[in-house]
C-alpha atoms as a PDB file:
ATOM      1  CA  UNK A   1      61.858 -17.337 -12.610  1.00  0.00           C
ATOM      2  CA  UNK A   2      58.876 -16.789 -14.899  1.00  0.00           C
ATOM      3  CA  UNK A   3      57.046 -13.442 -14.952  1.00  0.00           C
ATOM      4  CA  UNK A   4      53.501 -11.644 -15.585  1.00  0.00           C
ATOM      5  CA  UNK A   5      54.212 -11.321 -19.124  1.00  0.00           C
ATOM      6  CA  UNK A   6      55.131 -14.804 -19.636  1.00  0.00           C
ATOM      7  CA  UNK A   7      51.842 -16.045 -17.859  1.00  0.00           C
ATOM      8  CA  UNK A   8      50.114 -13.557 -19.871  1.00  0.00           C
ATOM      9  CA  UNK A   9      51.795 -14.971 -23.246  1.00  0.00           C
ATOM     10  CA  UNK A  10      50.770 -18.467 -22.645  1.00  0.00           C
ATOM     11  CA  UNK A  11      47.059 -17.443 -22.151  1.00  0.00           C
ATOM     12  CA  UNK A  12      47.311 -15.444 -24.937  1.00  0.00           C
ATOM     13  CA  UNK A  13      48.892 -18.572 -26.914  1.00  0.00           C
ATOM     14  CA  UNK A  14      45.624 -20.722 -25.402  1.00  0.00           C
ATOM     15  CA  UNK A  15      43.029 -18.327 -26.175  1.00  0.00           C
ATOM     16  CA  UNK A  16      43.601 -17.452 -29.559  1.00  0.00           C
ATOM     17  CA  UNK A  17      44.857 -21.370 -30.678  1.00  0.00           C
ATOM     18  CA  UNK A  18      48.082 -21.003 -31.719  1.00  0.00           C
ATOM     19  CA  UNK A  19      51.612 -18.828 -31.425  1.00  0.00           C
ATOM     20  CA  UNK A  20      51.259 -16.913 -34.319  1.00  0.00           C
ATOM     21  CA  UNK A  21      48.081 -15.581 -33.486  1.00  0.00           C
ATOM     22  CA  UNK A  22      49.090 -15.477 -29.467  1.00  0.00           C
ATOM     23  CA  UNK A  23      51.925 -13.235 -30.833  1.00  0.00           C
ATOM     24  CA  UNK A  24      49.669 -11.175 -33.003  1.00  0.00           C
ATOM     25  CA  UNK A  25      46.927 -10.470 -30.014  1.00  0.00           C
ATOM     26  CA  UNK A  26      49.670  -9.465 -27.609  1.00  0.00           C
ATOM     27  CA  UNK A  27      51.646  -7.189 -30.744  1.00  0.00           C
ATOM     28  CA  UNK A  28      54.992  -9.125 -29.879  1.00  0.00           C
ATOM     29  CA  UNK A  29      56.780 -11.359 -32.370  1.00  0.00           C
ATOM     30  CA  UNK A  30      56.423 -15.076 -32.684  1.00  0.00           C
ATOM     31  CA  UNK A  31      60.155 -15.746 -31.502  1.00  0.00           C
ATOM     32  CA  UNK A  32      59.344 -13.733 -28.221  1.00  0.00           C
ATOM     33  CA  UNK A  33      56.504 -15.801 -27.703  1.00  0.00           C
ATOM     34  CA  UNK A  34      57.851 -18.964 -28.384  1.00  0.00           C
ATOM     35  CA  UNK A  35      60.516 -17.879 -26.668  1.00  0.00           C
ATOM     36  CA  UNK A  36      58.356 -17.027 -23.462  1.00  0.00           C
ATOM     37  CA  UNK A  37      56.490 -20.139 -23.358  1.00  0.00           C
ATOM     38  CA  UNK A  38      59.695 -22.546 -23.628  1.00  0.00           C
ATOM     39  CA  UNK A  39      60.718 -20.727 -20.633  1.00  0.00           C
ATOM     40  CA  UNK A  40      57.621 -21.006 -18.577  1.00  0.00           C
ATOM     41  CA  UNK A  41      57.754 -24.922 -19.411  1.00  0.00           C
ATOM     42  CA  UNK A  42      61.624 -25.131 -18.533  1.00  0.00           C
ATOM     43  CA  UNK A  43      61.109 -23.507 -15.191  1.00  0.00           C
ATOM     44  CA  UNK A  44      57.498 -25.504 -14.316  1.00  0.00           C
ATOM     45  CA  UNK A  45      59.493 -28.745 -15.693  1.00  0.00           C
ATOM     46  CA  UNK A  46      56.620 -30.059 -17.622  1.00  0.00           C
ATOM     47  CA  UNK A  47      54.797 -29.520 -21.493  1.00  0.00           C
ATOM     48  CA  UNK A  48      51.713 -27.146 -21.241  1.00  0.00           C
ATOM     49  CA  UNK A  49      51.301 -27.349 -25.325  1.00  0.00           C
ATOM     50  CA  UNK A  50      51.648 -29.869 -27.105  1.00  0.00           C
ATOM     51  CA  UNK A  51      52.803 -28.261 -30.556  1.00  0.00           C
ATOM     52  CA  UNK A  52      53.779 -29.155 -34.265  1.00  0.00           C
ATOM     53  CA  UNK A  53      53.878 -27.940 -37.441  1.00  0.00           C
ATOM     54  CA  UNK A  54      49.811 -28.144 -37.885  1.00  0.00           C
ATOM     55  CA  UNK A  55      48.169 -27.962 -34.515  1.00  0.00           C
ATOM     56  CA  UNK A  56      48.440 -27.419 -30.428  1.00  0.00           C
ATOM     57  CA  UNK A  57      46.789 -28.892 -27.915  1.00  0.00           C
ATOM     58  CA  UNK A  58      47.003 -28.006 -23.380  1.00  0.00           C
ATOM     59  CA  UNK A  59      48.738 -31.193 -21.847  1.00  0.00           C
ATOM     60  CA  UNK A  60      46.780 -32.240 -18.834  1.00  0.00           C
ATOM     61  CA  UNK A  61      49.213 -30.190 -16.845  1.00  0.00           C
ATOM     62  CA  UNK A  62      48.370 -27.082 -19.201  1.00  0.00           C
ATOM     63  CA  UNK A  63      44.949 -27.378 -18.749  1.00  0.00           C
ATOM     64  CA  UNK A  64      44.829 -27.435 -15.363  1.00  0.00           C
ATOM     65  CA  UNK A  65      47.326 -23.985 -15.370  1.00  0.00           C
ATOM     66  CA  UNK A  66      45.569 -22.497 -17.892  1.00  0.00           C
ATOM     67  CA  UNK A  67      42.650 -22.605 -15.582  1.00  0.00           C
ATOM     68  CA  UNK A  68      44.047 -21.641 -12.349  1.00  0.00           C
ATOM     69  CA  UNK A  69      46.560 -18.903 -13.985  1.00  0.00           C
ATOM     70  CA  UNK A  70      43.636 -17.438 -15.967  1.00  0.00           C
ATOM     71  CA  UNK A  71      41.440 -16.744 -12.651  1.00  0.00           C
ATOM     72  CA  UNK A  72      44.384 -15.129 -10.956  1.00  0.00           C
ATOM     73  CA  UNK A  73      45.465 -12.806 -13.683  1.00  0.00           C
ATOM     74  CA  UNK A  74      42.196 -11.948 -13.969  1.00  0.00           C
ATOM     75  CA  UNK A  75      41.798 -11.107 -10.568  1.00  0.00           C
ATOM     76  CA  UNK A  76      44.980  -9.195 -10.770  1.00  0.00           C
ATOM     77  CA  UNK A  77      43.803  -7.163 -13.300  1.00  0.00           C
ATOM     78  CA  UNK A  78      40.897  -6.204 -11.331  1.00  0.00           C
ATOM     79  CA  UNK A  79      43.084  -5.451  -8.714  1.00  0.00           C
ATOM     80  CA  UNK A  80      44.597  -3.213 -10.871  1.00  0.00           C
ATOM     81  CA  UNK A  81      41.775  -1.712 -12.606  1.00  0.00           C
ATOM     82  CA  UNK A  82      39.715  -0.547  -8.564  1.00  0.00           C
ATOM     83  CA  UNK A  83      43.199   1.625  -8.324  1.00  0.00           C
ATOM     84  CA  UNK A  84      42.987   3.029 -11.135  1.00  0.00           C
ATOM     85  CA  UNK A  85      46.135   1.386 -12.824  1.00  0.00           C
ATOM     86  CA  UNK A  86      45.035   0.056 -16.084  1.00  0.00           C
ATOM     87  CA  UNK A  87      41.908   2.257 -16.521  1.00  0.00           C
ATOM     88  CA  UNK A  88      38.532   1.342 -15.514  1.00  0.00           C
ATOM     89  CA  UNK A  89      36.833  -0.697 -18.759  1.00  0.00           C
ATOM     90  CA  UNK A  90      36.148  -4.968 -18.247  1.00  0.00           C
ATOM     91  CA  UNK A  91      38.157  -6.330 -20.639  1.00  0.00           C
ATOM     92  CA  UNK A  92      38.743 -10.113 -21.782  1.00  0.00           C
ATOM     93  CA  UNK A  93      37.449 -12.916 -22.866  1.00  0.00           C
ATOM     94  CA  UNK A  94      34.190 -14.386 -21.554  1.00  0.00           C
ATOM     95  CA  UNK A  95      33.496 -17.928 -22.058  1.00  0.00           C
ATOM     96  CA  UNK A  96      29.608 -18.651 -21.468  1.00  0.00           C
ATOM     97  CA  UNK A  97      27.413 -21.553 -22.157  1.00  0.00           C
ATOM     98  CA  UNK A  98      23.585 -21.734 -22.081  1.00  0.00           C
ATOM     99  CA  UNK A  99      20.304 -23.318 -23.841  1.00  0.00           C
ATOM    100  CA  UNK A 100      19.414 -21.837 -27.324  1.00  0.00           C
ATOM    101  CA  UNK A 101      16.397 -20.740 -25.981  1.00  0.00           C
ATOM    102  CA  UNK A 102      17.769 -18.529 -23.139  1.00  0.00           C
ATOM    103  CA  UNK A 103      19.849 -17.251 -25.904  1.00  0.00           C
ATOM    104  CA  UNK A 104      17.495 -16.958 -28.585  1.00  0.00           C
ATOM    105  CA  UNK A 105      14.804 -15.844 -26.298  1.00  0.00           C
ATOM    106  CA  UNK A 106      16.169 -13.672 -23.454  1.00  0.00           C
ATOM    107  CA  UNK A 107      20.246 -12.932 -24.340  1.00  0.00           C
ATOM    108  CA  UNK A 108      20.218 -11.862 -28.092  1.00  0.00           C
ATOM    109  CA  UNK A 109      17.971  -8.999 -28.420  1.00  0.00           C
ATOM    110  CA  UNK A 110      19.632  -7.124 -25.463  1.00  0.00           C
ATOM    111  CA  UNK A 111      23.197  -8.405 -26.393  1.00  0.00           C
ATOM    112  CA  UNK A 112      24.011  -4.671 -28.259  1.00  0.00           C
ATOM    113  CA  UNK A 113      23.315  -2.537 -25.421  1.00  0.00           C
ATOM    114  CA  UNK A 114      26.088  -5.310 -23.333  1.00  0.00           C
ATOM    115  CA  UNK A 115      28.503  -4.773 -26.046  1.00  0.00           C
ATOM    116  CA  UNK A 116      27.924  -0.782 -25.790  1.00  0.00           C
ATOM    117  CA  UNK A 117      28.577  -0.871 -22.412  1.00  0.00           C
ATOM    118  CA  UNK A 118      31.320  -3.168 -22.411  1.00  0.00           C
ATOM    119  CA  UNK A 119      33.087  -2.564 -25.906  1.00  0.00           C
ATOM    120  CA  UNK A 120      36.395  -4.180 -24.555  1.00  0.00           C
ATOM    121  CA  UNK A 121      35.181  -7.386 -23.292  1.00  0.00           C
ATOM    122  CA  UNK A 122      35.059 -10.575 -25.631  1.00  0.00           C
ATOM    123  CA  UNK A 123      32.038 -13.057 -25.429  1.00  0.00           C
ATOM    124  CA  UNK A 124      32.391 -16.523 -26.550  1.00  0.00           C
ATOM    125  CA  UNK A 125      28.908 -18.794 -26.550  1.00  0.00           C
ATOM    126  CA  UNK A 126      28.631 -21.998 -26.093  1.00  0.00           C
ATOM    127  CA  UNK A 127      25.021 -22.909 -27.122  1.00  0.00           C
ATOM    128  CA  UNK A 128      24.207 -25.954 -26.105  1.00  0.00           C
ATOM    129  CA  UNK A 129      21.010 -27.792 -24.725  1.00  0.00           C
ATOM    130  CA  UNK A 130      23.741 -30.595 -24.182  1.00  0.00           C
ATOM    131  CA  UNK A 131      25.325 -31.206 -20.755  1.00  0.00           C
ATOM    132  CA  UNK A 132      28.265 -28.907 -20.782  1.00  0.00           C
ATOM    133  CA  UNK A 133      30.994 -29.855 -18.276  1.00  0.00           C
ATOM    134  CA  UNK A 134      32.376 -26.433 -17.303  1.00  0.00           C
ATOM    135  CA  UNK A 135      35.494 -27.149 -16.657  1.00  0.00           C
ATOM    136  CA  UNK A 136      36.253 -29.817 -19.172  1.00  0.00           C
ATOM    137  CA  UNK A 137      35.319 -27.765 -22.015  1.00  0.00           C
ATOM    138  CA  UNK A 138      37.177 -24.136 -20.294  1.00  0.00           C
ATOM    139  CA  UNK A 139      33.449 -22.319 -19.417  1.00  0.00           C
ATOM    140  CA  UNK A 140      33.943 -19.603 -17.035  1.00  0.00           C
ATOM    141  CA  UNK A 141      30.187 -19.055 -16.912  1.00  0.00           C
ATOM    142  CA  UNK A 142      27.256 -21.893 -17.362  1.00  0.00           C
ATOM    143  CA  UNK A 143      24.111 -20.741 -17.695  1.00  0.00           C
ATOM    144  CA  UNK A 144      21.536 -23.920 -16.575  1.00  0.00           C
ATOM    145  CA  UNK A 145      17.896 -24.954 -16.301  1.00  0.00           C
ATOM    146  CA  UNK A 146      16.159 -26.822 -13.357  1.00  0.00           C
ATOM    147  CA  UNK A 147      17.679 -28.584 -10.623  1.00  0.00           C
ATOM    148  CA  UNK A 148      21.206 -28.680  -9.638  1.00  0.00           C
ATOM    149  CA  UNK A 149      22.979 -31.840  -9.808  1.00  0.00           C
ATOM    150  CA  UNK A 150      26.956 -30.739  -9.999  1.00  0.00           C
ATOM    151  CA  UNK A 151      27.958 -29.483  -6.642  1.00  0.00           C
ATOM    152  CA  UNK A 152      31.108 -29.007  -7.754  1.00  0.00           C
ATOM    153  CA  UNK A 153      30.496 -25.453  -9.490  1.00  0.00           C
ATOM    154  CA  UNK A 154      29.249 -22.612  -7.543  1.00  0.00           C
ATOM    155  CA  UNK A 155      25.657 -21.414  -7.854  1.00  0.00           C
ATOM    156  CA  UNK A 156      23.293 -17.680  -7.933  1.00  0.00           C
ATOM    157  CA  UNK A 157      20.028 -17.746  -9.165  1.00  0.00           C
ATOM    158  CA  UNK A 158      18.932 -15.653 -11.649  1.00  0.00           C
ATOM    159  CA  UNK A 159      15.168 -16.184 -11.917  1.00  0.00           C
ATOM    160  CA  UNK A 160      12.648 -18.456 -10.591  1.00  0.00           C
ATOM    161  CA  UNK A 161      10.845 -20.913 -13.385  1.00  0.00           C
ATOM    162  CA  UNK A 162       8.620 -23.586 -13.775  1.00  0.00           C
ATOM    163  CA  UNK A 163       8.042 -26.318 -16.595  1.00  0.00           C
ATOM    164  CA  UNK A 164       5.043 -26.914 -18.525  1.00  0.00           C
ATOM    165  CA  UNK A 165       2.956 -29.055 -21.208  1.00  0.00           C
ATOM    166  CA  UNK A 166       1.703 -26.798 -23.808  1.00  0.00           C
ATOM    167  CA  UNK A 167       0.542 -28.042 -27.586  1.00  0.00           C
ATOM    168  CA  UNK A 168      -0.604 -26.440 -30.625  1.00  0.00           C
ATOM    169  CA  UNK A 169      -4.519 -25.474 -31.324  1.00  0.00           C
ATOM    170  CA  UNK A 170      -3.616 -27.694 -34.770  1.00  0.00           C
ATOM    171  CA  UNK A 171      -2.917 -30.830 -33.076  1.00  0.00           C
ATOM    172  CA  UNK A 172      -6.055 -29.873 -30.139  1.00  0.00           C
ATOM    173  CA  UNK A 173      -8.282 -30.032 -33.210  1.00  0.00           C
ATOM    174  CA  UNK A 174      -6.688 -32.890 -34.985  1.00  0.00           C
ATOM    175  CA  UNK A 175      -6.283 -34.817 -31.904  1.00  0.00           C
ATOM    176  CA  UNK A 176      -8.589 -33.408 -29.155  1.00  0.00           C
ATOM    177  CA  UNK A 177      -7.253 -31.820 -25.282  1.00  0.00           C
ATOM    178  CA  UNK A 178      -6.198 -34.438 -22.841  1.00  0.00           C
ATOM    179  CA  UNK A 179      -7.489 -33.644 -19.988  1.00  0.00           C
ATOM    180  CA  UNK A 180      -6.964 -36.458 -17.503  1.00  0.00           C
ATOM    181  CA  UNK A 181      -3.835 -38.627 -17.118  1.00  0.00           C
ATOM    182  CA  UNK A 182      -5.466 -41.624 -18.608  1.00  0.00           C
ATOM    183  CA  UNK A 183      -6.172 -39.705 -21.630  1.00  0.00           C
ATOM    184  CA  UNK A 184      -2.602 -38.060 -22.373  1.00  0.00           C
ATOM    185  CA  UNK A 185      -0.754 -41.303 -22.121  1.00  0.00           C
ATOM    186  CA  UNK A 186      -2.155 -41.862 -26.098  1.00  0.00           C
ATOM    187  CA  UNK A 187      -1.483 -39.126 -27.592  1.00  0.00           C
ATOM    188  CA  UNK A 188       2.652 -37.529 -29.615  1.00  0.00           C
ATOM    189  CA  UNK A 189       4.899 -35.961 -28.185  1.00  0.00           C
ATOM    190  CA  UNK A 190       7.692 -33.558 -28.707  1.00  0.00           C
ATOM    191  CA  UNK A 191      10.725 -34.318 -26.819  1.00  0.00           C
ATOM    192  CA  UNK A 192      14.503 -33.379 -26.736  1.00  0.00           C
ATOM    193  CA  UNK A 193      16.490 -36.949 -26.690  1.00  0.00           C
ATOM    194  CA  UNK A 194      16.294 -37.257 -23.240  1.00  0.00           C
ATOM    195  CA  UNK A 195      13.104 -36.227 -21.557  1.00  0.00           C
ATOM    196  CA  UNK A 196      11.163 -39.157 -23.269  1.00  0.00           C
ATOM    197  CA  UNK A 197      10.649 -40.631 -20.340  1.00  0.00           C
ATOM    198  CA  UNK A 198       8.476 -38.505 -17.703  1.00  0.00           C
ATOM    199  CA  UNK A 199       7.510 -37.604 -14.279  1.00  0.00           C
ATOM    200  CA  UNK A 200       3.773 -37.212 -14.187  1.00  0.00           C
ATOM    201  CA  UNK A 201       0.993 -37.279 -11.736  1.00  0.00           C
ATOM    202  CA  UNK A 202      -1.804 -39.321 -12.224  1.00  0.00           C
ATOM    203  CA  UNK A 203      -5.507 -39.077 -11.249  1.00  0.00           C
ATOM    204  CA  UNK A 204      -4.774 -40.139  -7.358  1.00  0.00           C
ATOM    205  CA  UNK A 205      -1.735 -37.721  -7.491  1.00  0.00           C
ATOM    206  CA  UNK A 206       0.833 -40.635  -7.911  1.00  0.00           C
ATOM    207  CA  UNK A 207       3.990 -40.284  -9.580  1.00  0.00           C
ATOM    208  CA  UNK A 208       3.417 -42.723 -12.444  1.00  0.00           C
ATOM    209  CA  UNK A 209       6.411 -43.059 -15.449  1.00  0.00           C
ATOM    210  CA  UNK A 210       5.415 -42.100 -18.769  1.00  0.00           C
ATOM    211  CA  UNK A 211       6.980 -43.257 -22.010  1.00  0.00           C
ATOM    212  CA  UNK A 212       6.452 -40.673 -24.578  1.00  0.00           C
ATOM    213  CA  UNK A 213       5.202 -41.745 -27.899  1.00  0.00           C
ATOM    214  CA  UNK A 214       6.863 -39.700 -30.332  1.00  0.00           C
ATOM    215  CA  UNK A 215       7.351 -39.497 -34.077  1.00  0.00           C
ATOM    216  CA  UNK A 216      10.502 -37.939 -33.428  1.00  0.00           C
ATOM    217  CA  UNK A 217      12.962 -36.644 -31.192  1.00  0.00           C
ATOM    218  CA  UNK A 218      14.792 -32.990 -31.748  1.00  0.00           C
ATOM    219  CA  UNK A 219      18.365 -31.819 -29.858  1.00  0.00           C
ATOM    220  CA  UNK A 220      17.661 -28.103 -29.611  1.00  0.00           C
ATOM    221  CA  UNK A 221      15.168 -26.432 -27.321  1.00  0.00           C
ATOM    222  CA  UNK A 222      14.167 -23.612 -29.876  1.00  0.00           C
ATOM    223  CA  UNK A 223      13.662 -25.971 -32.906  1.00  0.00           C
ATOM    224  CA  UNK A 224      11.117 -28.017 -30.109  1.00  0.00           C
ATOM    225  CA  UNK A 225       9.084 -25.355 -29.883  1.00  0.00           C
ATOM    226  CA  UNK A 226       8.626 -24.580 -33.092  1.00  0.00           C
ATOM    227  CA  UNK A 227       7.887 -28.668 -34.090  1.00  0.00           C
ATOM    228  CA  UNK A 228       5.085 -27.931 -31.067  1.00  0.00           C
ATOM    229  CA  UNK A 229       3.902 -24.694 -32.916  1.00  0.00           C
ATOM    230  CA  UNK A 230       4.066 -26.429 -36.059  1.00  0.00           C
ATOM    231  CA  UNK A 231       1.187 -28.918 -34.151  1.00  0.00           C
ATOM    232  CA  UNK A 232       3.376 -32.283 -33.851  1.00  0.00           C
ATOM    233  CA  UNK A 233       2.483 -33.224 -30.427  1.00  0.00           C
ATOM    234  CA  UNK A 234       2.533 -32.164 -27.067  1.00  0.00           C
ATOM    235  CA  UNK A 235       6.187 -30.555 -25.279  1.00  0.00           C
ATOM    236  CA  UNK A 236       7.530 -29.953 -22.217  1.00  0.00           C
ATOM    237  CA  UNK A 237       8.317 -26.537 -21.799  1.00  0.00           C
ATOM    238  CA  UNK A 238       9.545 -23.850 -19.551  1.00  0.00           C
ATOM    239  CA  UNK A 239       7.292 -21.327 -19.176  1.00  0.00           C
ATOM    240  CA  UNK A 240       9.514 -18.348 -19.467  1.00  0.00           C
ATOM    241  CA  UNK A 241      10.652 -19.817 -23.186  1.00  0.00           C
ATOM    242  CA  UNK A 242       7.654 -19.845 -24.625  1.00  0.00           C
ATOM    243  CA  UNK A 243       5.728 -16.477 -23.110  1.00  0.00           C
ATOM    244  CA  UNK A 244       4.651 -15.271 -26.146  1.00  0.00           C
ATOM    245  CA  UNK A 245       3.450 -18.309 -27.652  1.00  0.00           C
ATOM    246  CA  UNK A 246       1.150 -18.542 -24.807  1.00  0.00           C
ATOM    247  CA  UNK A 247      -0.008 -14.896 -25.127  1.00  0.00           C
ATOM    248  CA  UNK A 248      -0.357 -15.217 -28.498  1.00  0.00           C
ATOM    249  CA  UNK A 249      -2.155 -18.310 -28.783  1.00  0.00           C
ATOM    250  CA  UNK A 250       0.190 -19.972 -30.654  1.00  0.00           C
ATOM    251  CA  UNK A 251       0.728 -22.600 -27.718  1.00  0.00           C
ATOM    252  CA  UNK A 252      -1.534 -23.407 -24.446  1.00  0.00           C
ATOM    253  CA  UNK A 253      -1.141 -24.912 -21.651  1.00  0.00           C
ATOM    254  CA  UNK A 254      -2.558 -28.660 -21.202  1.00  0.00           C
ATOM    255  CA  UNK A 255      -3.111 -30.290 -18.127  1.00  0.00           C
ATOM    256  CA  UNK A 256      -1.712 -27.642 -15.355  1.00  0.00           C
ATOM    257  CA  UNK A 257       0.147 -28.882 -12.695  1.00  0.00           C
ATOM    258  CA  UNK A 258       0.413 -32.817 -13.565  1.00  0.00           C
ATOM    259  CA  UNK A 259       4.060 -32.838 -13.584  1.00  0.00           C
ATOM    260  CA  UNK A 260       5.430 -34.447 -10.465  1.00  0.00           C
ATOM    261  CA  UNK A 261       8.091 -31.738 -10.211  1.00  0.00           C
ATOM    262  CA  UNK A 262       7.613 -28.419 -12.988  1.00  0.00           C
ATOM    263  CA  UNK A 263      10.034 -26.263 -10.716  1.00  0.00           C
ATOM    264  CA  UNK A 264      13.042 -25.408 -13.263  1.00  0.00           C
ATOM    265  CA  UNK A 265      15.292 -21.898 -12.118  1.00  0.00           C
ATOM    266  CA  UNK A 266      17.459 -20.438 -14.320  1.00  0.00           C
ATOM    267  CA  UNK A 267      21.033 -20.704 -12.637  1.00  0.00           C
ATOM    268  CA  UNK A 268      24.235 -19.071 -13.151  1.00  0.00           C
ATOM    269  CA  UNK A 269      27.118 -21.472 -13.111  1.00  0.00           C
ATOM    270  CA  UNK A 270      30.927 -21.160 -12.273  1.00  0.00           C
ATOM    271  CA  UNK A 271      33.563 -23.628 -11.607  1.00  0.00           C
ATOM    272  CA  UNK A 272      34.036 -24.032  -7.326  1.00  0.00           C
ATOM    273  CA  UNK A 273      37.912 -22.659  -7.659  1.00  0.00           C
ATOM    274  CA  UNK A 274      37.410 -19.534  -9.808  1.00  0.00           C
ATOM    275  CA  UNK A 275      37.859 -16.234  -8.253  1.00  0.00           C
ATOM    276  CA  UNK A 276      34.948 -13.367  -8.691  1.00  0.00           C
ATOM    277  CA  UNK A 277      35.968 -10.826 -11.537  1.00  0.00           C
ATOM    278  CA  UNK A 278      34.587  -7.988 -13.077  1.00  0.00           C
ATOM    279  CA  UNK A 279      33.710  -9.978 -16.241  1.00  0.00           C
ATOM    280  CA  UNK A 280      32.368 -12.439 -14.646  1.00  0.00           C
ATOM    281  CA  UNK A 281      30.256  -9.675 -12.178  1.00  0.00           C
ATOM    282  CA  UNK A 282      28.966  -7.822 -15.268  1.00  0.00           C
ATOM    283  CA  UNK A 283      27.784 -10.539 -16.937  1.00  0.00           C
ATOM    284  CA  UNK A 284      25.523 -12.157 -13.794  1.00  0.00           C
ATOM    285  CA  UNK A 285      24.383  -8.340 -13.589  1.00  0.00           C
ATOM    286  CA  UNK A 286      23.381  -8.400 -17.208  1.00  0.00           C
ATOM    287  CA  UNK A 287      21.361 -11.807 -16.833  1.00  0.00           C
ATOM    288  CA  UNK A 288      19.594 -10.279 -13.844  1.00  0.00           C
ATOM    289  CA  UNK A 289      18.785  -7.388 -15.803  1.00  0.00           C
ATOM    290  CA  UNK A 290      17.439  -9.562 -18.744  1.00  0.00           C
ATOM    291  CA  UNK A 291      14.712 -11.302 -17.000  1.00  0.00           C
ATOM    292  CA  UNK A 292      13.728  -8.589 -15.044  1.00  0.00           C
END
């Protein structure tokens, strides 16, 4: 039968892509580790890895033990740790996607006194304003914008939001303030890929489809706003990204309230199977903290 330590070798083999570096991060050699793994496969009866001389990939089969295996040794380790057995510091890795600007903006400039606090715990970011499929691409945290579509992952707010229009005081004296609905449909817009088409409310408070006319589209959030500060046209924003633009005058708002739905949370994302860990705990502690 297969043991702790042979679990704990094949997530070691996963994490760090390979057996020779699996066998470094663990301090064992790469026989013992190869050695480990052929025996977890030879008692489970299936490939987890997929190996040759160049590369290794998770089987289906691996993936899907990789991900249940990793939740309970975690959760062991916890276990562990509230007795007083292996010490008392978070330890790990951390797997976390979220939008550049919640990164940029909110994450980064507090992300020393986290690593002070947590010295032993390992962050890997995923920063995406791309759909991220959590489980697909091994997230064990998904940090997400507006309204919840996936009911498959399990869901704590962090902080209430709401979406915007803002433009530059450039393009305002290039191209004049809309200030009705009739008048906005003519003028540029800003846009990631996919928001060109939008919700908006009209002068009778109908929710009318807008195509927006744009000179060009951009795939990152934080690169938007600055095209918006730059003065190329009117964005969609949330309002907690771009604070200090609208303190500072750099941005302002246009038309409040004519979106047909501006309410956008910020959401903290894990897969529906995964069991609660201190990582995991610190972390949505630390985002709380943040935007507070």
């Amino acid at each position: 039968m297969y043991s702790i330590s042979d679990l704990e070798t094949f997530i070691a083999i996963v994490e760090n892509k390979g057996v020779l570096a699996g066998a470094s991060a663990q301090g064992l050699s790469p026989a013992t580790v190869s050695h480990r793994l052929a025996k977890l496969e030879r008692e489970l009866s299936t490939v987890l890895i997929f190996r040759d001389s160049r590369r290794m990939r998770l089987s289906p089969e691996g993936k899907i033990f990789y991900h249940r295996i990793g939740t309970i040794l975690e959760a062991l380790h916890d276990a562990e740790h509230s007795i007083g057995a292996r010490g008392s510091s978070v330890s790990g890795l951390l797997r976390v996607t979220m939008p550049p600007w919640v990164f940029s903006k909110f994450v980064m400039p507090k992300l020393s006194e986290f690593e002070e606090r947590y010295p032993d715990l390992q962050l890997d970011f995923l920063i995406s304003d791309n759909f991220v499929n959590v489980v697909d691409d091994a997230q064990d945290i998904a940090i997400r914008v507006g309204k919840l579509n996936d009911s498959g992952l399990l869901s704590r707010k962090v902080v209430n939001n709401r979406r915007i229009l803002c433009v530059a005081p450039s393009y305002v004296e290039k191209h004049g303030m809309p200030t009705s609905f009739s008048k906005l449909v003519n003028h540029y817009w800003v846009c990631l890929p996919w928001q060109r088409q939008l919700k908006l409310l009209n002068e009778q408070q109908e929710i009318v489809n807008l195509n927006a006319k744009t000179r060009f589209t951009i795939s990152n959030s934080d690169n938007m706003t600055q095209a918006a500060i730059a003065g190329h046209g009117i964005a969609i924003k949330s309002k907690l990204a771009i604070a200090e633009e609208l303190q500072s005058g750099a941005l302002v708002e246009v038309l409040p309230g004519i979106l047909a739905d501006d309410d956008a949370p910020v959401w903290f994302l894990k897969p529906q199977n995964s069991l609660t860990t201190q990582k995991t705990e610190v972390f949505y502690a630390f985002m709380k903290s943040i935007f507070e």
